[in-house]
N, C-alpha and C. Protein backbone atom coordinates (compact mmCIF):
# COMPACT_ATOMS: atom_id res chain seq x y z
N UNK A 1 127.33 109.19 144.06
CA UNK A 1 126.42 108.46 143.20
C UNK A 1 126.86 107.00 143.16
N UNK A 2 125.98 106.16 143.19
CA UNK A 2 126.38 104.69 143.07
C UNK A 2 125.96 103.86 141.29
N UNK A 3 126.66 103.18 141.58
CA UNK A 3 126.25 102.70 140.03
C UNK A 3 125.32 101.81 140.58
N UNK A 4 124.55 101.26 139.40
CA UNK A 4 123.45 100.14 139.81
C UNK A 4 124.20 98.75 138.44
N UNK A 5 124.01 97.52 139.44
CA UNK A 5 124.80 96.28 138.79
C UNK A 5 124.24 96.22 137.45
N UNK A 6 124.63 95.77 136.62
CA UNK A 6 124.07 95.41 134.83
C UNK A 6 122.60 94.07 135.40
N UNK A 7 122.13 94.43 134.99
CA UNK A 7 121.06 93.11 134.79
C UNK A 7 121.51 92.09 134.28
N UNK A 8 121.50 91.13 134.48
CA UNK A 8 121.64 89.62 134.09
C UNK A 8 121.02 89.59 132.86
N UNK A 9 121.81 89.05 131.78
CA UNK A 9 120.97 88.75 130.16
C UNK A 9 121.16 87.43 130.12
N UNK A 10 121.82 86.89 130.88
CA UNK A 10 121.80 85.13 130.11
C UNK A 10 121.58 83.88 132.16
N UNK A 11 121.35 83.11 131.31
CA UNK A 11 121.22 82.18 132.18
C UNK A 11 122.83 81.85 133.43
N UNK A 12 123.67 82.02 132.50
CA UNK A 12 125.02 82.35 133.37
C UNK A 12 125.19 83.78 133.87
N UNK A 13 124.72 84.07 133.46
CA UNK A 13 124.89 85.54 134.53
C UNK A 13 124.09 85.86 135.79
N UNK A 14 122.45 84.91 135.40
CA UNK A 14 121.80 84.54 136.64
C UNK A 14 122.49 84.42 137.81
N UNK A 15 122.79 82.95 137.38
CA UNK A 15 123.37 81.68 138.23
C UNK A 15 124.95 82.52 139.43
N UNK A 16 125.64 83.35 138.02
CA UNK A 16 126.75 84.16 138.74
C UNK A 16 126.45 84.95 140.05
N UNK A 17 124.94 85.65 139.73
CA UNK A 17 124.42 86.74 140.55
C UNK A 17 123.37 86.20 141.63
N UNK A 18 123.35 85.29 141.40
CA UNK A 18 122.00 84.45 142.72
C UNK A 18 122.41 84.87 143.86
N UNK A 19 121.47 85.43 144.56
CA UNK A 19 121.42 85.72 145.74
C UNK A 19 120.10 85.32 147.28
N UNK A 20 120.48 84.71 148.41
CA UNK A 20 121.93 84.58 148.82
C UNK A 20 122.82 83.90 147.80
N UNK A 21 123.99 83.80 147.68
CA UNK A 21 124.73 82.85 147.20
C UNK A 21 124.83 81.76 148.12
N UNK A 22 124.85 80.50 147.04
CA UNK A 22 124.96 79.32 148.13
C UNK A 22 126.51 79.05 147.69
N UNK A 23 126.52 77.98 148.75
CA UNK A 23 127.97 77.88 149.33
C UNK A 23 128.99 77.15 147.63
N UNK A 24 129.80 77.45 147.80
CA UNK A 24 130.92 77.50 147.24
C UNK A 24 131.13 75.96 145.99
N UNK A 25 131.41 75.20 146.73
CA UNK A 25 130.73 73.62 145.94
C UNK A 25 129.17 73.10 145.51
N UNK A 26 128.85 73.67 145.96
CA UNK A 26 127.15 73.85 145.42
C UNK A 26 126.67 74.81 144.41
N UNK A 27 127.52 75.83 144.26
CA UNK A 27 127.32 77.03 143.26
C UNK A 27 128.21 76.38 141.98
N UNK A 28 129.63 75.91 142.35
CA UNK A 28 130.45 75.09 141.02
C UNK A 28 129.60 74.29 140.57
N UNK A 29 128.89 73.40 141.39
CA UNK A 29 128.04 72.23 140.43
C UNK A 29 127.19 72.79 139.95
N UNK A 30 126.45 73.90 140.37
CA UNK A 30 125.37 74.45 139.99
C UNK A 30 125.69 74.98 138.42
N UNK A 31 126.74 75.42 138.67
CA UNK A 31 127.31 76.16 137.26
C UNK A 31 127.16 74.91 136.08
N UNK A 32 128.34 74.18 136.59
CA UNK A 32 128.93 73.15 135.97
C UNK A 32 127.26 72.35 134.92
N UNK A 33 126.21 72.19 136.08
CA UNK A 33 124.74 71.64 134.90
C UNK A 33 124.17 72.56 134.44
N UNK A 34 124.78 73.83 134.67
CA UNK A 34 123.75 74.87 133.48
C UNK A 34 124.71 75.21 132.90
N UNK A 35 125.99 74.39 132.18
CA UNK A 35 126.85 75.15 131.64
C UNK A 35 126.37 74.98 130.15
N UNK A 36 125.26 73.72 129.79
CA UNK A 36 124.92 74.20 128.56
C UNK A 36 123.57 74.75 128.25
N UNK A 37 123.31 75.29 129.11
CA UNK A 37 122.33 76.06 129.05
C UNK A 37 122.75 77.74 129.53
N UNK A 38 124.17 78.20 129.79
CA UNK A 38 124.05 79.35 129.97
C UNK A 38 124.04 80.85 129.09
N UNK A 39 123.79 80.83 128.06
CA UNK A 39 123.72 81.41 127.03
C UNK A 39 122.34 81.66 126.80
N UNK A 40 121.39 80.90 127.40
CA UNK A 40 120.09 81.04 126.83
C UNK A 40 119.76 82.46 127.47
N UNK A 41 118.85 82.89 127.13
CA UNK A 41 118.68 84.25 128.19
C UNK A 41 117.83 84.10 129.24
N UNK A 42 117.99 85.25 130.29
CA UNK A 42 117.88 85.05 131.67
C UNK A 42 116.41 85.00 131.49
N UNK A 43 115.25 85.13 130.69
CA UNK A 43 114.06 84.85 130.74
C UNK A 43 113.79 83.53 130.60
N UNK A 44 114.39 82.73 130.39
CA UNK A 44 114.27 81.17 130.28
C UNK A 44 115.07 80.80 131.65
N UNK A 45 115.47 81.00 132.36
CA UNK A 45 116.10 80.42 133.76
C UNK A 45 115.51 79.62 134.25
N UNK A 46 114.06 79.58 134.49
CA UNK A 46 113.16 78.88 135.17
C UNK A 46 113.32 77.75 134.17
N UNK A 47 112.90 77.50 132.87
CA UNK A 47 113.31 76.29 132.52
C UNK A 47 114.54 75.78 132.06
N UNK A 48 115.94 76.75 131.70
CA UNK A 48 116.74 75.57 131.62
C UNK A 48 117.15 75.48 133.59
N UNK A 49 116.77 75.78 134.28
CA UNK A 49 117.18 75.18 135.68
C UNK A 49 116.03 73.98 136.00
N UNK A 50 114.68 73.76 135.24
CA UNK A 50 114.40 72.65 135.19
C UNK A 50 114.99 71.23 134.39
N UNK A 51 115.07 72.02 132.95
CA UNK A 51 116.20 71.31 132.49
C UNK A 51 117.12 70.08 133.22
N UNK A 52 117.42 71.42 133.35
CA UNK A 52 119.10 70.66 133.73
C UNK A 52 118.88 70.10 135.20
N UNK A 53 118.01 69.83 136.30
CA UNK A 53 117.77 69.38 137.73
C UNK A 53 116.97 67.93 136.65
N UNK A 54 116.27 68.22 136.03
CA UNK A 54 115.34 66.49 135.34
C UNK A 54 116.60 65.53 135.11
N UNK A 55 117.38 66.60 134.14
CA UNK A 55 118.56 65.82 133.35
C UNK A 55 119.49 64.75 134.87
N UNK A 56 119.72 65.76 136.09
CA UNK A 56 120.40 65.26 137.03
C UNK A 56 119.66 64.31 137.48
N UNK A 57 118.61 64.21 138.47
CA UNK A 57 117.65 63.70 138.75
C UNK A 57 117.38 62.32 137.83
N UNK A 58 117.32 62.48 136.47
CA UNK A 58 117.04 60.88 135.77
C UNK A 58 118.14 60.39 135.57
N UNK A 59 119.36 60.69 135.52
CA UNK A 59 120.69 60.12 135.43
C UNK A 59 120.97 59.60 137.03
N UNK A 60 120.73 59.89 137.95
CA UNK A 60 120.58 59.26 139.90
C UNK A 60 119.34 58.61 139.98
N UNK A 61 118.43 58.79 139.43
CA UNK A 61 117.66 57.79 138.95
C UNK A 61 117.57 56.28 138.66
N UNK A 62 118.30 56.60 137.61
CA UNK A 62 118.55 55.47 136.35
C UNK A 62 119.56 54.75 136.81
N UNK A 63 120.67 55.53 137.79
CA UNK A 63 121.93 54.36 138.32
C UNK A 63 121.42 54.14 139.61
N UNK A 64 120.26 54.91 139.99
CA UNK A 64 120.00 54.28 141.80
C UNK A 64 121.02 54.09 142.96
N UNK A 65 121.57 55.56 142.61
CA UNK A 65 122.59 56.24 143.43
C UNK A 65 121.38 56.63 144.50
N UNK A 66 122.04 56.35 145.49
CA UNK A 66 121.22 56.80 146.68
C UNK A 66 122.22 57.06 147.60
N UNK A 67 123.74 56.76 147.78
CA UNK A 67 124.83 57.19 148.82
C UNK A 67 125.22 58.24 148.88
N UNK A 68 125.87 58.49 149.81
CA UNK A 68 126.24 60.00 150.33
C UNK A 68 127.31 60.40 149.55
N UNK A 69 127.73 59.59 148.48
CA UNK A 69 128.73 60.31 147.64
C UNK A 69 127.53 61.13 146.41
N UNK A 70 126.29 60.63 146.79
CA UNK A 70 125.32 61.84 145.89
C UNK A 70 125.31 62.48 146.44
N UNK A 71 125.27 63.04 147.41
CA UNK A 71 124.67 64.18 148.31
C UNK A 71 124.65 65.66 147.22
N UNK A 72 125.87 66.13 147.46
CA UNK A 72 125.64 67.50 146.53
C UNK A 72 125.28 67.11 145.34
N UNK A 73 124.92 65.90 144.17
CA UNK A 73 124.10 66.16 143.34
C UNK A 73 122.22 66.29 143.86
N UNK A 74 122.15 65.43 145.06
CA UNK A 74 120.64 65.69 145.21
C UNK A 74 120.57 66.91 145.64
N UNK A 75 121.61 67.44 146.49
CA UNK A 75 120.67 68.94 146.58
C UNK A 75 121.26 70.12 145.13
N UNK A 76 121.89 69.47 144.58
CA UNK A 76 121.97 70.39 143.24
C UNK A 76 120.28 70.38 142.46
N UNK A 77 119.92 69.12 142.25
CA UNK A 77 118.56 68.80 142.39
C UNK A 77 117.56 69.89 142.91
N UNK A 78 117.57 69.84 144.02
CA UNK A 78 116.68 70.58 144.77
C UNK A 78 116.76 71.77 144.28
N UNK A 79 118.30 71.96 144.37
CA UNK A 79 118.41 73.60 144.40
C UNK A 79 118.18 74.32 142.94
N UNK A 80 117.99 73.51 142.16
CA UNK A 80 117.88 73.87 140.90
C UNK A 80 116.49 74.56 140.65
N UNK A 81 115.76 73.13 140.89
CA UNK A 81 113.99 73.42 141.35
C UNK A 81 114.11 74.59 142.26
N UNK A 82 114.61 74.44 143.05
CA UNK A 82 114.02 75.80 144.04
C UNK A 82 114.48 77.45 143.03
N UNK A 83 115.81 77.02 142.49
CA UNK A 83 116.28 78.56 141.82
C UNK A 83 115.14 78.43 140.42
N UNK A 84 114.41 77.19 139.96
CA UNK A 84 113.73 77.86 139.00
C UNK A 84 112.35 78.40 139.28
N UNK A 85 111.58 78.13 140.49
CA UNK A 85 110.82 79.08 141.26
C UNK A 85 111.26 80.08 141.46
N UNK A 86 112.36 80.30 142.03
CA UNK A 86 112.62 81.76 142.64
C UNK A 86 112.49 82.82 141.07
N UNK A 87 113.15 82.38 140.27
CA UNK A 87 113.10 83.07 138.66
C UNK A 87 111.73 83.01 138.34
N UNK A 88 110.85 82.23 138.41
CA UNK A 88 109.71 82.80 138.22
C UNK A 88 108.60 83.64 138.78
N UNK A 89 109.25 83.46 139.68
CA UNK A 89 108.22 84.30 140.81
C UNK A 89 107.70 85.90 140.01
N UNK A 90 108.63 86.20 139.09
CA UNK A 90 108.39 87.30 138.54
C UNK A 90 107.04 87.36 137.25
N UNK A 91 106.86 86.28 137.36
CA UNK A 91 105.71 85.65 136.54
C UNK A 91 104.35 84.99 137.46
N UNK A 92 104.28 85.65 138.29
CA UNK A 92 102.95 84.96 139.46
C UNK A 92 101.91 84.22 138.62
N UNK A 93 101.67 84.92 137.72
CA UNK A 93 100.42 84.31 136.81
C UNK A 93 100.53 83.28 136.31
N UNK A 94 101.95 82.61 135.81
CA UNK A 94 102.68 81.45 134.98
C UNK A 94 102.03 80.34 136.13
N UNK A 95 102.69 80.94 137.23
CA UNK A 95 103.31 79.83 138.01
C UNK A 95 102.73 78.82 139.01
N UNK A 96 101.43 78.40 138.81
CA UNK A 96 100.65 77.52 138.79
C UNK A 96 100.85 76.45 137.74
N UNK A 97 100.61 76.81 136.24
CA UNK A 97 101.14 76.04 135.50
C UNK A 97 102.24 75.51 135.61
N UNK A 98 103.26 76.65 135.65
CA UNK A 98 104.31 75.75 135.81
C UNK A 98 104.79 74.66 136.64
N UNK A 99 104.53 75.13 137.80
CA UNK A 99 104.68 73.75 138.81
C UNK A 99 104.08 72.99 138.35
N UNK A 100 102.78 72.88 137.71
CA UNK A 100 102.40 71.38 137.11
C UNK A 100 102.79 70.89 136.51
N UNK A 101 103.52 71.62 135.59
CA UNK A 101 104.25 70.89 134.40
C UNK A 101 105.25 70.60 134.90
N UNK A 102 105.91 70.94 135.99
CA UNK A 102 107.38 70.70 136.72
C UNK A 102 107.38 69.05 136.97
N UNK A 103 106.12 69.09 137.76
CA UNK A 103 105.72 67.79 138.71
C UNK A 103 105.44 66.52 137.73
N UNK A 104 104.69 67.35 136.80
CA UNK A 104 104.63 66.03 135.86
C UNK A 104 106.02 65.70 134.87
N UNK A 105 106.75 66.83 134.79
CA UNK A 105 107.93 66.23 134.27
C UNK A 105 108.94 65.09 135.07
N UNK A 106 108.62 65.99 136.51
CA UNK A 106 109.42 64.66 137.17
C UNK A 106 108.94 63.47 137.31
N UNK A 107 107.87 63.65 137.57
CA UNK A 107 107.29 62.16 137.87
C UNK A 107 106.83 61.35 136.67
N UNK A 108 107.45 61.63 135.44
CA UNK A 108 107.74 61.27 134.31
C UNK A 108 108.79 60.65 134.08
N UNK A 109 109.80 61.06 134.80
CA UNK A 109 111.02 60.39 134.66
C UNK A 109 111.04 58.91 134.72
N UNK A 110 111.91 57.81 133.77
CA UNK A 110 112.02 56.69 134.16
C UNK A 110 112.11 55.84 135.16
N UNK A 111 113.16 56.67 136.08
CA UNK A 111 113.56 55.90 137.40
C UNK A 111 112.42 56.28 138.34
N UNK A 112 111.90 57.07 138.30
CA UNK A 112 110.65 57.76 139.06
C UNK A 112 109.71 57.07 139.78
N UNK A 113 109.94 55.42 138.84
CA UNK A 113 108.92 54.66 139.29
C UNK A 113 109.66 53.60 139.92
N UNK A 114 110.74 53.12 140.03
CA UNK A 114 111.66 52.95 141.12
C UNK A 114 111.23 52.73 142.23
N UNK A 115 111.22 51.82 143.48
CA UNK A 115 111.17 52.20 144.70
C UNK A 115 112.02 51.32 145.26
């Protein structure tokens, strides 16, 4: 008989269990911006991983970091957005809205208008 894993209840237990797992320094940072959001429960993932990718995103923004010493924050960025799709996917019906509201959050951002 095999056991079956506990379900994920919080936003850190998500993030612990993401699968594939991404690589090793990309999963620490990943942690590291949902660390105050990991308590929330795993039904909110999709937004505190928006959260916390806006929060990154307008802070590289706002200093107009664009060098390769950003690199793993822009794709923490990305990857954030992408893990808060993947969490919703379980919500097909949401998730129209949500991407709109995603898009307009970003492109809300201060630095946003930047070029």
């Amino acid at each position: 008989m095999t056991s079956v894993p506990p379900v994920a209840a919080t936003v850190g237990e998500w993030m612990a269990r993401v699968q594939p797992a991404p690589p090793a320094a990309l999963h620490h940072r990943l942690c590291e911006l949902l660390a105050v959001d990991a308590d929330r429960p795993v039904a909110e993932v999709p937004e505190a991983c928006l959260d916390a990718g806006e929060r990154l995103l307008d802070a590289l923004l706002a200093s107009g970091s664009t060098s390769r010493a950003t690199a793993l924050d822009l794709l923490a960025v990305d990857s954030l957005v992408t893990y808060a799709f993947q969490a919703a996917a379980d919500a097909p019906a949401r998730l129209e809205a949500r991407a709109a509201r995603a898009m307009a959050r970003i492109a809300a951002l201060p630095g946003a208008m930047r070029g």
